[in-house]
N, C-alpha and C. Protein backbone atom coordinates (compact mmCIF):
# COMPACT_ATOMS: atom_id res chain seq x y z
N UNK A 1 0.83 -1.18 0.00
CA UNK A 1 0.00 0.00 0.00
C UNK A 1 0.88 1.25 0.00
N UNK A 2 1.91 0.88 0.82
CA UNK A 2 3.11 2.22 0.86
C UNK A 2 3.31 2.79 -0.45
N UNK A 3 3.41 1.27 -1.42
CA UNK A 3 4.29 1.97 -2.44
C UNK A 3 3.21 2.37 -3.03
N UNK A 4 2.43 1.68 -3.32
CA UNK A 4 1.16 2.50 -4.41
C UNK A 4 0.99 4.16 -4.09
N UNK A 5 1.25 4.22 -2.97
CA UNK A 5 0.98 5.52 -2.48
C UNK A 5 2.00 6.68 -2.68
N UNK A 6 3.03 6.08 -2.83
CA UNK A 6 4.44 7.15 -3.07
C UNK A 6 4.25 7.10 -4.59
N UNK A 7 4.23 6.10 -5.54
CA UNK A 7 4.32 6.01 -6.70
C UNK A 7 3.14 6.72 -6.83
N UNK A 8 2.12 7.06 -6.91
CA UNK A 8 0.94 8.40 -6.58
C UNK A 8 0.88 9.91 -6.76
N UNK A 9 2.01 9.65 -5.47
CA UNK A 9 2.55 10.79 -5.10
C UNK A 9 2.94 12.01 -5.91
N UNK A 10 4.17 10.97 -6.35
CA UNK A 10 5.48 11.32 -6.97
C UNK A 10 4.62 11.91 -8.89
N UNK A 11 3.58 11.01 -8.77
CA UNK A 11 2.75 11.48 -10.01
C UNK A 11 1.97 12.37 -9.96
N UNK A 12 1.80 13.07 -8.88
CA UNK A 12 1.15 14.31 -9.00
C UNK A 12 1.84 15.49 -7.99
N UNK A 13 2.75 14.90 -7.67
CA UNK A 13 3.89 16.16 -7.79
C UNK A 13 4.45 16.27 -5.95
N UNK A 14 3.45 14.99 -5.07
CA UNK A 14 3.65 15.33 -3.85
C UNK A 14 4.94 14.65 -3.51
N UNK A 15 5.83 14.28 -3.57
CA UNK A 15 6.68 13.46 -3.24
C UNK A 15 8.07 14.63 -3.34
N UNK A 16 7.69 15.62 -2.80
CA UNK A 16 8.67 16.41 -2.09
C UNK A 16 9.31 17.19 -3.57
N UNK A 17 8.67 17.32 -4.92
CA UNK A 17 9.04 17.71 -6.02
C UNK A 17 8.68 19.39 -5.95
N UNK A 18 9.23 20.20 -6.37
CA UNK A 18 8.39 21.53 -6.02
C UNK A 18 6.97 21.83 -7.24
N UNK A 19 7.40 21.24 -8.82
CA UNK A 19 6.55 20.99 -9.34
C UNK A 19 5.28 19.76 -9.33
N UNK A 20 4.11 19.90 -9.73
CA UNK A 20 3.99 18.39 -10.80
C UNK A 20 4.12 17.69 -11.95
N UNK A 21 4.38 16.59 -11.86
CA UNK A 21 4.88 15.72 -12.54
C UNK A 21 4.06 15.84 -14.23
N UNK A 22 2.79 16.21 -13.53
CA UNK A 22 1.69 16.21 -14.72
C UNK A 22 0.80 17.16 -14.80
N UNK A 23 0.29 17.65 -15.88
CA UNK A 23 -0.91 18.60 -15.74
C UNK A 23 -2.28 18.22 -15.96
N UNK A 24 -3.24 18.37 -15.41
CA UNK A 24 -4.54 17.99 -16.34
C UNK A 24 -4.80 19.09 -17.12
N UNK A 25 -4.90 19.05 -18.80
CA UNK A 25 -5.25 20.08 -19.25
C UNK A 25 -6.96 19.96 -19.75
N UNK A 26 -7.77 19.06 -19.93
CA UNK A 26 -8.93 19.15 -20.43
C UNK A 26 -9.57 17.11 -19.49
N UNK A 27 -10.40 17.26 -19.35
CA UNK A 27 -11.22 15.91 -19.01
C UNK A 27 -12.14 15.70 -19.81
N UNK A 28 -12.77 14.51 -20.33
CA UNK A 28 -13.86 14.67 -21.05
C UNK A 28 -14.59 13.93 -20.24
N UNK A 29 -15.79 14.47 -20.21
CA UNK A 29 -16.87 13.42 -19.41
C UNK A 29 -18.43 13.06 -20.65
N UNK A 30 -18.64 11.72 -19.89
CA UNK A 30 -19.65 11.13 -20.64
C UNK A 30 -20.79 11.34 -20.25
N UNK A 31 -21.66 12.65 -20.17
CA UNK A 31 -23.17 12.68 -19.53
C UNK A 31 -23.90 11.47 -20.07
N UNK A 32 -24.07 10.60 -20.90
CA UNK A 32 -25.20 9.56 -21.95
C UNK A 32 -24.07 8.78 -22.34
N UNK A 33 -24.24 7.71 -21.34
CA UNK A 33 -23.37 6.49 -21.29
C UNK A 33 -23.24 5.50 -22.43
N UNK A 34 -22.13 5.84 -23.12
CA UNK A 34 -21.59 5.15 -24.48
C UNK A 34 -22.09 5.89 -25.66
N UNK A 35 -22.14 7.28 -25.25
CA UNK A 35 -21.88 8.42 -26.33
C UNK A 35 -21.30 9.34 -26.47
N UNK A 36 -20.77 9.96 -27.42
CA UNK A 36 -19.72 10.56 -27.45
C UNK A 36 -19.84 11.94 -25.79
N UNK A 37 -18.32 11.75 -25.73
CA UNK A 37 -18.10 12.81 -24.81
C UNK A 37 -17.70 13.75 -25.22
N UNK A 38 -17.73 15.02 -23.80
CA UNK A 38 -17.68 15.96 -23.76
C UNK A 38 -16.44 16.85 -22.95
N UNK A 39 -15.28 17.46 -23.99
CA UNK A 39 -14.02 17.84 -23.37
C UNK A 39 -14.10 18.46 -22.62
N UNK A 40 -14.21 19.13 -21.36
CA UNK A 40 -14.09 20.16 -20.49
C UNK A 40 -12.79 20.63 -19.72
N UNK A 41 -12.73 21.94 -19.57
CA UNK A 41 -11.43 22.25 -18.55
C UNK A 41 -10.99 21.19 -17.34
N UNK A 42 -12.41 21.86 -16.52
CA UNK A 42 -12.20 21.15 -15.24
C UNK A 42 -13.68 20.09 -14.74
N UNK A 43 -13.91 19.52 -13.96
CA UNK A 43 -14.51 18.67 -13.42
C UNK A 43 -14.94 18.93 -11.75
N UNK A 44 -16.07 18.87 -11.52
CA UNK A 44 -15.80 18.17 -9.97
C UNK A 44 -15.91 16.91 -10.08
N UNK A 45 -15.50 16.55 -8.62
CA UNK A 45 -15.37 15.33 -8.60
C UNK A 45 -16.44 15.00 -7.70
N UNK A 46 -17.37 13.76 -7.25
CA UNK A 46 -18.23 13.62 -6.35
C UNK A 46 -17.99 11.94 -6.08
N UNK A 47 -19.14 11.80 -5.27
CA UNK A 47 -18.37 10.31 -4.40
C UNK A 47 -18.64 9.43 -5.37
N UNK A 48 -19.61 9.42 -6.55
CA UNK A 48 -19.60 8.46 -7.47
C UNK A 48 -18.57 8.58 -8.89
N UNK A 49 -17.62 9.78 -9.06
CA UNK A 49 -16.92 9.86 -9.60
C UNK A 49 -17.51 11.48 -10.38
N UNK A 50 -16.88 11.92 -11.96
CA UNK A 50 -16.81 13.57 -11.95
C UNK A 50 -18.36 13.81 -12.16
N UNK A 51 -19.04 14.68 -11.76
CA UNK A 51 -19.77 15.61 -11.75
C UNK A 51 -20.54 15.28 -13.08
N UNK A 52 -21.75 14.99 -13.68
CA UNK A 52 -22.30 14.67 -14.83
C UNK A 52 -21.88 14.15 -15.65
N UNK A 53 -21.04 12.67 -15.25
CA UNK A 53 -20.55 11.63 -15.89
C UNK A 53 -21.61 10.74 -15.65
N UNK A 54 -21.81 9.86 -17.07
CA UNK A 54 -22.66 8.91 -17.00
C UNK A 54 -23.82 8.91 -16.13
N UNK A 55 -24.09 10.17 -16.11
CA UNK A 55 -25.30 10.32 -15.26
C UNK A 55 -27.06 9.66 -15.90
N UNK A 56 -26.78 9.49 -17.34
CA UNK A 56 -27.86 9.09 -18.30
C UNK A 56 -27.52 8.20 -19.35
N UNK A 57 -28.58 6.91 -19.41
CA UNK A 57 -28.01 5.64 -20.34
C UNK A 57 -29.35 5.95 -21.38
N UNK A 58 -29.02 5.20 -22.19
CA UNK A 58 -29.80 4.67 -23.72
C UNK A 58 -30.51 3.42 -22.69
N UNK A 59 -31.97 3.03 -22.44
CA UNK A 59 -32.30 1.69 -22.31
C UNK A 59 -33.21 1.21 -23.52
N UNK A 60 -33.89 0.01 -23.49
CA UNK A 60 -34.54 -0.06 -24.43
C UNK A 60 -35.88 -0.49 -23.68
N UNK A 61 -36.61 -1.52 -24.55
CA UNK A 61 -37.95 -1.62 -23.82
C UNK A 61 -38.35 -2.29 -23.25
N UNK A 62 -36.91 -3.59 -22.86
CA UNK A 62 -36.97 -4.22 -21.78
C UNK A 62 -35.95 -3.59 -20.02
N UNK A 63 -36.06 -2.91 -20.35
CA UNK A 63 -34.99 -2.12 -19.08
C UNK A 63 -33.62 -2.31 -19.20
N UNK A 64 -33.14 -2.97 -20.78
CA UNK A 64 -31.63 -3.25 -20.59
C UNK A 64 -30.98 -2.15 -21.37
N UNK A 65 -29.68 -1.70 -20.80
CA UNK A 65 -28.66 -0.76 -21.36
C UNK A 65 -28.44 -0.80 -22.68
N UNK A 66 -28.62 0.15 -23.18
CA UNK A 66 -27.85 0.04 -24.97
C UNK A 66 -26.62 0.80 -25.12
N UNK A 67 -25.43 -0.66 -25.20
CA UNK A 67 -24.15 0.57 -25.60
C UNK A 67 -23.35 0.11 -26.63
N UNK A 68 -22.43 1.01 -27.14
CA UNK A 68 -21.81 0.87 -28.12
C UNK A 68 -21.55 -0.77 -28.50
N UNK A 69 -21.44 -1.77 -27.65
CA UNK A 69 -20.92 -2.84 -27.90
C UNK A 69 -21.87 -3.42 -28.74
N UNK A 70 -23.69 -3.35 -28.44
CA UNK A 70 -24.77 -3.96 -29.34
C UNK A 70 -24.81 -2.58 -30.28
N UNK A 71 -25.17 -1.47 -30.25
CA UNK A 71 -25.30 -0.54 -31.12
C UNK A 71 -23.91 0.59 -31.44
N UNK A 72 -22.86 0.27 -32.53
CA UNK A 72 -22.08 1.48 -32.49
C UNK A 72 -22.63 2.31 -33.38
N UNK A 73 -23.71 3.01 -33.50
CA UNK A 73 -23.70 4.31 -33.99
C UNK A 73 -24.12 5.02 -32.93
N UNK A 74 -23.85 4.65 -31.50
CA UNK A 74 -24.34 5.57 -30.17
C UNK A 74 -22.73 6.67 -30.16
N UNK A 75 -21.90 5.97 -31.09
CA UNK A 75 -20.59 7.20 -30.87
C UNK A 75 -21.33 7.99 -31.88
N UNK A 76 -21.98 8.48 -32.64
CA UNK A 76 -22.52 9.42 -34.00
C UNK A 76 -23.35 9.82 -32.44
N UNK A 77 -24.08 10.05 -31.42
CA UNK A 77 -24.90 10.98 -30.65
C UNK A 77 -23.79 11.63 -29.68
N UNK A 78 -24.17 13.23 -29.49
CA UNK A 78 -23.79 13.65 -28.67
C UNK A 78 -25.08 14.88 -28.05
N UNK A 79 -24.23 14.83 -26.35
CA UNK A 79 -25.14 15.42 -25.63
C UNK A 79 -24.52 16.60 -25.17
N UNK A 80 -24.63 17.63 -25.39
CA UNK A 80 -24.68 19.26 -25.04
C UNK A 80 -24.73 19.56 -23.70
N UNK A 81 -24.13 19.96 -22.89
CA UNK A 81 -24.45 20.66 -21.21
C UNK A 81 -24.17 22.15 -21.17
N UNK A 82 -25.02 22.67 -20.58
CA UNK A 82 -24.72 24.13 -20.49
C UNK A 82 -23.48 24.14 -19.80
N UNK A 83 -22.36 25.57 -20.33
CA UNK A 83 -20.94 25.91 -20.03
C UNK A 83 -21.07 25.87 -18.66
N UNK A 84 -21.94 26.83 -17.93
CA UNK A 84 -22.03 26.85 -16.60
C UNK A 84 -21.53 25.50 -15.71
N UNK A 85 -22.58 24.42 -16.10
CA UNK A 85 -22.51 23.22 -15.56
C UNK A 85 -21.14 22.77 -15.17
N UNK A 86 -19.86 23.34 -15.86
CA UNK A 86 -18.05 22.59 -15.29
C UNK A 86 -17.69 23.90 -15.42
N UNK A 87 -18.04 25.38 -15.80
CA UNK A 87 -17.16 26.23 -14.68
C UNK A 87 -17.51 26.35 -13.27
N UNK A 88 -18.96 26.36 -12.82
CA UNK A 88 -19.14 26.64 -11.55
C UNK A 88 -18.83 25.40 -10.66
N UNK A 89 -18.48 25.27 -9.58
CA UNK A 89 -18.33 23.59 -9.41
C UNK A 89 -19.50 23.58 -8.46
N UNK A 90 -20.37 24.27 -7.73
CA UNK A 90 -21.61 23.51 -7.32
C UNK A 90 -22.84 23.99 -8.25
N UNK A 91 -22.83 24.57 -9.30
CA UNK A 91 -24.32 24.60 -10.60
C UNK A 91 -24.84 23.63 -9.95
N UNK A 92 -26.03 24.22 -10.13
CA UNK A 92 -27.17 24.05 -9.93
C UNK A 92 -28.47 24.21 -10.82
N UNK A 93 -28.76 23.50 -11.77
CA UNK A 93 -29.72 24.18 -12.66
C UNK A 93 -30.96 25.17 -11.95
N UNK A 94 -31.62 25.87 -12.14
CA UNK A 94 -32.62 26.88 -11.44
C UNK A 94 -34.32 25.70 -11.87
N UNK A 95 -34.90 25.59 -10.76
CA UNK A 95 -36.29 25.02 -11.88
C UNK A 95 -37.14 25.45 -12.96
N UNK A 96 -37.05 26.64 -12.64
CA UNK A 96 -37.68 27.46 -13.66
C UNK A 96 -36.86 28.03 -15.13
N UNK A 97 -34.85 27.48 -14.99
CA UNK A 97 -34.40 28.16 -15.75
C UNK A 97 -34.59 27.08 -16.93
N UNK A 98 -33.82 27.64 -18.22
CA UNK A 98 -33.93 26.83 -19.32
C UNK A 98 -32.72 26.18 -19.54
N UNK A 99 -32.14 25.27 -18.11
CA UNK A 99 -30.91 25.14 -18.58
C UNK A 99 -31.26 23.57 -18.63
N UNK A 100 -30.54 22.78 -20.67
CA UNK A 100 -30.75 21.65 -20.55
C UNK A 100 -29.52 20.72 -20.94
N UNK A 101 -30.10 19.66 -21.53
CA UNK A 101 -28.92 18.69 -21.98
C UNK A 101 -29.37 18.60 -23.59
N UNK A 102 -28.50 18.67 -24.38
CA UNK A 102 -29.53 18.63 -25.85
C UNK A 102 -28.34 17.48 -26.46
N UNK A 103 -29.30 16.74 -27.02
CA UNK A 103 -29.04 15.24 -27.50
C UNK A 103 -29.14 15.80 -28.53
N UNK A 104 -27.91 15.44 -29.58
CA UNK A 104 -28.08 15.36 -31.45
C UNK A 104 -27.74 13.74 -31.53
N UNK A 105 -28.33 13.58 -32.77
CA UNK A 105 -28.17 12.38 -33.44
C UNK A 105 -28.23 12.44 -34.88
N UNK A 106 -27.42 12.26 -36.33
CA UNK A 106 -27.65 12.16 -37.61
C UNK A 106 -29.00 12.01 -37.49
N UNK A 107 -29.18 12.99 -38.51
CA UNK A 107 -31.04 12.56 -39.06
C UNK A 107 -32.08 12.51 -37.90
N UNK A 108 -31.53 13.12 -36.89
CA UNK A 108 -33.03 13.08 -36.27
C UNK A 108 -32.89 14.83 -35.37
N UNK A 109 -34.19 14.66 -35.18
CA UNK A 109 -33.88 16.51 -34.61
C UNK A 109 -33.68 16.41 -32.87
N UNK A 110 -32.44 17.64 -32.59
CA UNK A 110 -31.80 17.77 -31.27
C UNK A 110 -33.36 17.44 -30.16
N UNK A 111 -33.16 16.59 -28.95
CA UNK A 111 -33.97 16.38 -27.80
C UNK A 111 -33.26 17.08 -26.70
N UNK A 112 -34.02 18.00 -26.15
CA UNK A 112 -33.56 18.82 -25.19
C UNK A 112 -34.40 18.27 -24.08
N UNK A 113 -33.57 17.70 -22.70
CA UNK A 113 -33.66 17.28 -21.72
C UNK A 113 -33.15 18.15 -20.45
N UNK A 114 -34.94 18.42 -19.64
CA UNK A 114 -34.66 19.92 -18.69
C UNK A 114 -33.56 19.32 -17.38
N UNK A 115 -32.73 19.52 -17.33
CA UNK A 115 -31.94 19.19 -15.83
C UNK A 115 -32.45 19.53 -14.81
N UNK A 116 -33.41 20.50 -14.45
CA UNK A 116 -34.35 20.93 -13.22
C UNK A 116 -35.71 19.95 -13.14
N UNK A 117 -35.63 19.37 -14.05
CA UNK A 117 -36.92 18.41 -14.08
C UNK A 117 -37.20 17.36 -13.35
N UNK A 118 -38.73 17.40 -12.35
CA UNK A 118 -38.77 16.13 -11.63
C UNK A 118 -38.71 14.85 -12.26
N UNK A 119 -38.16 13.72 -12.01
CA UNK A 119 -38.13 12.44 -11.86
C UNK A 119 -38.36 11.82 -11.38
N UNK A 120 -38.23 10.20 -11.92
CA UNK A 120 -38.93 9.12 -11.43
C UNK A 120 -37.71 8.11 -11.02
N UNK A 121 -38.42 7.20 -10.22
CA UNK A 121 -36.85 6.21 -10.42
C UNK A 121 -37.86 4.88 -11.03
N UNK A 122 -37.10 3.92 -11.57
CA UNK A 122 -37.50 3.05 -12.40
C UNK A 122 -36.55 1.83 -11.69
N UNK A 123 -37.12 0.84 -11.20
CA UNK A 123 -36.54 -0.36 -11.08
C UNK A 123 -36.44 -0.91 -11.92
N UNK A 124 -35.29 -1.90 -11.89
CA UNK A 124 -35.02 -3.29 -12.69
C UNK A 124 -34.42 -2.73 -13.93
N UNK A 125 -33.48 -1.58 -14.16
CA UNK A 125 -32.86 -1.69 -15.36
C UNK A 125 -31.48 -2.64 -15.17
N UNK A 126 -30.95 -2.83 -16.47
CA UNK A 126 -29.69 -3.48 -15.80
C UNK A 126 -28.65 -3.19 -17.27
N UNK A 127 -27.66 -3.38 -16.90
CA UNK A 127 -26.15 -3.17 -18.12
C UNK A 127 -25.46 -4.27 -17.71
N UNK A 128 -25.53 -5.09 -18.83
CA UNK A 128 -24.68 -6.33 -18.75
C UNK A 128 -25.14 -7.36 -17.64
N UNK A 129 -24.57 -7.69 -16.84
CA UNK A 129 -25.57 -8.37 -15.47
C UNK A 129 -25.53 -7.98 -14.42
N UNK A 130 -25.68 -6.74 -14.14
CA UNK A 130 -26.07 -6.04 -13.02
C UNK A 130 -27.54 -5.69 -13.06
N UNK A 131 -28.12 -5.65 -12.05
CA UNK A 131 -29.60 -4.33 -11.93
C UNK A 131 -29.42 -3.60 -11.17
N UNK A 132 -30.04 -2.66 -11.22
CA UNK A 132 -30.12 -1.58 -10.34
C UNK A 132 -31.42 -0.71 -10.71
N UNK A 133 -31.32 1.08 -10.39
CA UNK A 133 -32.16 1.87 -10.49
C UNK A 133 -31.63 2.34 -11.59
N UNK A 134 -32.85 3.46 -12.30
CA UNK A 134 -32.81 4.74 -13.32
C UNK A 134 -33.89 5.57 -12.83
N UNK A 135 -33.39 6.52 -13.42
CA UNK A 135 -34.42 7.86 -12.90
C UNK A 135 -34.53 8.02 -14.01
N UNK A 136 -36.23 8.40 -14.51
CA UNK A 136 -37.00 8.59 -15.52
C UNK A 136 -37.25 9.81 -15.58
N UNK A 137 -37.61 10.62 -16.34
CA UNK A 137 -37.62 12.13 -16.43
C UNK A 137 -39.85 11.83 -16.39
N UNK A 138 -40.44 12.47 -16.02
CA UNK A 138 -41.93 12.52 -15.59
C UNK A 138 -42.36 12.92 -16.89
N UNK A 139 -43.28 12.60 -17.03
CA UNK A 139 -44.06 13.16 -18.51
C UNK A 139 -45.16 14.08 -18.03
């Protein structure tokens, strides 16, 4: 454990270096799991990992995940986040504001998804052989 921890270290500059070793210059995160991402400066980070990563999957109409591995034209979709969302690090969408997520896909027209919007949670989806929950956006 020692060493994992010095070798760590030493990679991000704590190991008594006055610099670091490395810079992060851009992260990309995946809001719509197994579609194209999105480069950003910076990130927060939260206990399930960065800040509007994989926060939203493709399912189909049995509750199972759709990703690139059964469908690759999910890399041809991408999903839009307002700028706000990774400069501020606690954003917050407003309920009333118009801040969304806008899905493109070839040939079909952009779906704008409200981030202030109540939800549902949905049992029994699953990715690969796991289950778990999803949160459904309310109609």
């Amino acid at each position: 454990m020692e060493k994992a921890a010095s070798f760590l270290s030493s990679l991000v500059g704590g190991g008594g270096s006055p610099e670091p070793a490395a810079t992060v210059r851009s992260i990309t995160i995946y809001p719509l799991k197994s579609c194209r991402g999105i480069s950003v400066p910076q990130a927060s980070v939260t206990s399930t990992g960065f800040r509007w990563d994989r926060q939203w999957m493709v399912v189909n109409t049995k509750g199972r995940a759709v990703t690139q591995r059964v469908e690759p034209s999910l890399a041809l979709v991408e999903a839009d986040m307002p700028p706000e969302a990774f400069a501020v690090e606690d954003w917050q969408p407003a309920p009333d504001s118009h801040s969304h997520m806008v899905i493109r896909a070839p040939g079909m027209d952009p779906l704008k998804i409200p981030l202030a919007a109540e939800h549902a949670t949905i049992d029994g989806v699953a990715v690969w052989d796991l289950v778990g929950l999803c949160v459904r956006r309310r109609s």
